[in-house]
C-alpha atoms as a PDB file:
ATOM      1  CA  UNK A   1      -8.995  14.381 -18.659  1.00  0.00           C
ATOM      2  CA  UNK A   2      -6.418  13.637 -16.286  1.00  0.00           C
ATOM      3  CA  UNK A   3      -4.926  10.105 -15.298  1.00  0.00           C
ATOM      4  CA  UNK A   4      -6.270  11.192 -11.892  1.00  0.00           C
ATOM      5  CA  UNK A   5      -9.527  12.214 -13.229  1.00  0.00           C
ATOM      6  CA  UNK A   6     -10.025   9.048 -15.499  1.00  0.00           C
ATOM      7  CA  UNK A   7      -9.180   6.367 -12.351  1.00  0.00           C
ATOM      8  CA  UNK A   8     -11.322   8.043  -9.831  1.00  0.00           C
ATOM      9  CA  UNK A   9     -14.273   8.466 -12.219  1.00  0.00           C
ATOM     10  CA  UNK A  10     -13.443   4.343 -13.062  1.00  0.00           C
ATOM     11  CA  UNK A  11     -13.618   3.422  -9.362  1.00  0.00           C
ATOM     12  CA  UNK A  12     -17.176   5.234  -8.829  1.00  0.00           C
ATOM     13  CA  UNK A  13     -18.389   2.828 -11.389  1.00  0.00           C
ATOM     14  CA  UNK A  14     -15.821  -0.240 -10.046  1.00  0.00           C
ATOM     15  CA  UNK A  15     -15.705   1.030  -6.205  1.00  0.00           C
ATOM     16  CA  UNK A  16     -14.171  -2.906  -5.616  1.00  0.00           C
ATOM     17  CA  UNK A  17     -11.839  -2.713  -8.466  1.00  0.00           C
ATOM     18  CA  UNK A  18      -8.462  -3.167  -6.385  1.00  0.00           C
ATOM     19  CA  UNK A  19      -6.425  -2.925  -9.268  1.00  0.00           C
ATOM     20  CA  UNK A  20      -7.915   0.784  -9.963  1.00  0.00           C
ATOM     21  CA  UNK A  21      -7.815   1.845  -6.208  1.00  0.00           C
ATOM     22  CA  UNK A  22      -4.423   0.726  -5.680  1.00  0.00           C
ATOM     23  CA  UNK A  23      -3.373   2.621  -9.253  1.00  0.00           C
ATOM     24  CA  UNK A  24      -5.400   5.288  -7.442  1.00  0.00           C
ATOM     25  CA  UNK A  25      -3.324   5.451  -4.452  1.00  0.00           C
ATOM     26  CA  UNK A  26      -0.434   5.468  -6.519  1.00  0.00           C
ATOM     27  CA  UNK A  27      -1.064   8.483  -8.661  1.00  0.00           C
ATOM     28  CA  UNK A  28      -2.055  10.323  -5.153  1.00  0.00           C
ATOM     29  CA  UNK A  29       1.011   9.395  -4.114  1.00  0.00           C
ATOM     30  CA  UNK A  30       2.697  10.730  -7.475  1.00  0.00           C
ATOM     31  CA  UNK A  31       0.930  13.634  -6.966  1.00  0.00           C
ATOM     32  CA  UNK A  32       2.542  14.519  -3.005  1.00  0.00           C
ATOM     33  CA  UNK A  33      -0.812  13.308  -1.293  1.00  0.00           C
ATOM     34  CA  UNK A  34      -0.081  11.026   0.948  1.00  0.00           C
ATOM     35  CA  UNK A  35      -3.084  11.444   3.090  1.00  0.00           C
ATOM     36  CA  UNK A  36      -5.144  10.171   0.104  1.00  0.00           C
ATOM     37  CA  UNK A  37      -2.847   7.920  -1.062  1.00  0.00           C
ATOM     38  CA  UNK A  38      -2.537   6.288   2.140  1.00  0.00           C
ATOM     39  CA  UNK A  39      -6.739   6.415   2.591  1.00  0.00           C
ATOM     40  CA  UNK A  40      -7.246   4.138  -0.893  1.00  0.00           C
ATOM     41  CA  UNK A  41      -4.401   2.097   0.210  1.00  0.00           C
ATOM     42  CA  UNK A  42      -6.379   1.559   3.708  1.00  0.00           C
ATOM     43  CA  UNK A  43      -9.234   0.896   1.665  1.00  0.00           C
ATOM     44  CA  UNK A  44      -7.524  -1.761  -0.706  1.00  0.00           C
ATOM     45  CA  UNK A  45      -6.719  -3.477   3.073  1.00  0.00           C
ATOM     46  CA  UNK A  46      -9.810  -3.422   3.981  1.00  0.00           C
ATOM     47  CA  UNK A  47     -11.409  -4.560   0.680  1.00  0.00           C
ATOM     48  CA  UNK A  48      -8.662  -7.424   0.142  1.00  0.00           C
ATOM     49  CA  UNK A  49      -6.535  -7.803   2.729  1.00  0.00           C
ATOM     50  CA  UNK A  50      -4.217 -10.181   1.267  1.00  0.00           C
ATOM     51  CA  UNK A  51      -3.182  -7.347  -1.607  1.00  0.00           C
ATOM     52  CA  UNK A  52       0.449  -7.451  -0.893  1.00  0.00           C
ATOM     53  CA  UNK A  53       1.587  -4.179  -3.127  1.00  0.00           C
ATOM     54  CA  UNK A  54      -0.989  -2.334  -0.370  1.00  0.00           C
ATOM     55  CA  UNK A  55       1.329  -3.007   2.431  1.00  0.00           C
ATOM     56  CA  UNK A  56       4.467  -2.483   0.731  1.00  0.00           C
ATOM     57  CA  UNK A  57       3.570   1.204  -0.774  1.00  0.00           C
ATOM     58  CA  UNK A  58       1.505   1.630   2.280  1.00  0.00           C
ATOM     59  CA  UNK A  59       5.101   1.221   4.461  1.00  0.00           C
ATOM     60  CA  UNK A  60       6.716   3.505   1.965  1.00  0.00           C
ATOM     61  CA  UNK A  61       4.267   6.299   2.750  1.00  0.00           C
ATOM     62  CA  UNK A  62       4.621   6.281   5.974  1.00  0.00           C
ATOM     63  CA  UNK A  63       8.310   5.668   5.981  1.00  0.00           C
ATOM     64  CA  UNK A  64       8.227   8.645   4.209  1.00  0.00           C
ATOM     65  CA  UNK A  65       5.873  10.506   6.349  1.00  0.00           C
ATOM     66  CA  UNK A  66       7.969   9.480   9.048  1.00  0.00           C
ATOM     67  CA  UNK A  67       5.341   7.259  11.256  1.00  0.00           C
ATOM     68  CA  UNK A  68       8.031   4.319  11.627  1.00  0.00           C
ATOM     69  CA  UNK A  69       5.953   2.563  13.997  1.00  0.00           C
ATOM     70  CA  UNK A  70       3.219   2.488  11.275  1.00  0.00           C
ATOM     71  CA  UNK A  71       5.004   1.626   8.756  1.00  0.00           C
ATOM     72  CA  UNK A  72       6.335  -1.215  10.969  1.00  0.00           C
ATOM     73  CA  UNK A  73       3.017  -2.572  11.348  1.00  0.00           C
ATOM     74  CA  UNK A  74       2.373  -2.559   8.005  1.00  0.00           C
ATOM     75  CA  UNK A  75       5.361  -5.127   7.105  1.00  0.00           C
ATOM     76  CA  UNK A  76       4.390  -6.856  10.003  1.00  0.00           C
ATOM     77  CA  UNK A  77       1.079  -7.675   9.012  1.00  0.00           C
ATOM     78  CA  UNK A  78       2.506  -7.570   4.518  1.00  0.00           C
ATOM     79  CA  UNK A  79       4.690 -10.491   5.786  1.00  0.00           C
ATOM     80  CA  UNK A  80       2.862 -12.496   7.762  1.00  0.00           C
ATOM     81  CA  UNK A  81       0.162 -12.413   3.907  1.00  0.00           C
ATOM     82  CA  UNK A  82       2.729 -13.064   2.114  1.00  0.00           C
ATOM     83  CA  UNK A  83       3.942 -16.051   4.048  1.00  0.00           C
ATOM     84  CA  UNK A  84       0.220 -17.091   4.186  1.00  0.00           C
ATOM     85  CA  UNK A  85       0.168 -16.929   0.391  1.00  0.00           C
ATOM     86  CA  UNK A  86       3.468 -18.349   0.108  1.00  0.00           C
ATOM     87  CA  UNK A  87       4.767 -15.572  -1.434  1.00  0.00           C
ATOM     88  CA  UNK A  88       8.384 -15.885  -0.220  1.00  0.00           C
ATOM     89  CA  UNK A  89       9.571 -13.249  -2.592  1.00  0.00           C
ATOM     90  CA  UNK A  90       7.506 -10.303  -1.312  1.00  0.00           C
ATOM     91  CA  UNK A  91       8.104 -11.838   2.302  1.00  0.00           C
ATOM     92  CA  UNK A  92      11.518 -11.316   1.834  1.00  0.00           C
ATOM     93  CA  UNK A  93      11.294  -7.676   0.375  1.00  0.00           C
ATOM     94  CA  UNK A  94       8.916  -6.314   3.005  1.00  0.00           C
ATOM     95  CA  UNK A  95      11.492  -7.910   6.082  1.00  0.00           C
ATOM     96  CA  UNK A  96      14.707  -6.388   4.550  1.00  0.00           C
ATOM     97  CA  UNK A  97      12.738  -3.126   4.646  1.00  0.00           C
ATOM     98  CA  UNK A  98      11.691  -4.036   8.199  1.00  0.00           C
ATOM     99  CA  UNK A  99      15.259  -5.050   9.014  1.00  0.00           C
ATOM    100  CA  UNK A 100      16.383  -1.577   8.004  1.00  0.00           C
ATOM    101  CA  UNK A 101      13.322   0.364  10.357  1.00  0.00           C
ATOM    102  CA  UNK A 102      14.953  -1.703  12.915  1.00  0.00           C
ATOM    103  CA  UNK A 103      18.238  -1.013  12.436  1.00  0.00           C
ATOM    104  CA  UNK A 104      18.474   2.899  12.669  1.00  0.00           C
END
């Protein structure tokens, strides 16, 4: 059975495991899906909204999908959770990405 197979077959059982819908959205993502990669991320969001890896991959995506002004949003909102959660670290990450967007 695929890694795919194996974490979507976990999350019917877990459907509010974040941990296995954000690994989820990364395999999607390893795959080339980024519409489904970026739906599970959503989903982590929803579910948890203070899951900071969900903004940050969720950015990359779109970066890479190239929906800047989506991907800004995304820091926006990664930053202002992380500063919430005092995560300065991750702050910093997601506004040096965010720096860049705004630079080009």
């Amino acid at each position: 059975m695929s890694r795919l197979k194996q974490l979507q077959k976990l999350l019917e059982t877990s459907p509010d495991d974040i941990e296995v819908r954000y690994m989820l959205a990364m395999e999607f993502k390893a795959e080339g899906d980024a519409r489904l990669a970026l739906q599970h991320l959503d989903e982590c969001l929803e579910r948890h909204p203070d899951y900071l890896p969900a903004f940050l991959q969720k950015a990359h995506l779109l970066i890479a999908e190239k929906r800047i002004p989506e991907a800004r949003q995304s820091l926006e909102e990664g930053i202002a959770q992380a500063k919430a959660a005092g995560n300065q670290h991750a702050a910093s990450q997601m506004q040096e990405i965010l720096s860049h967007l705004s630079a080009s």
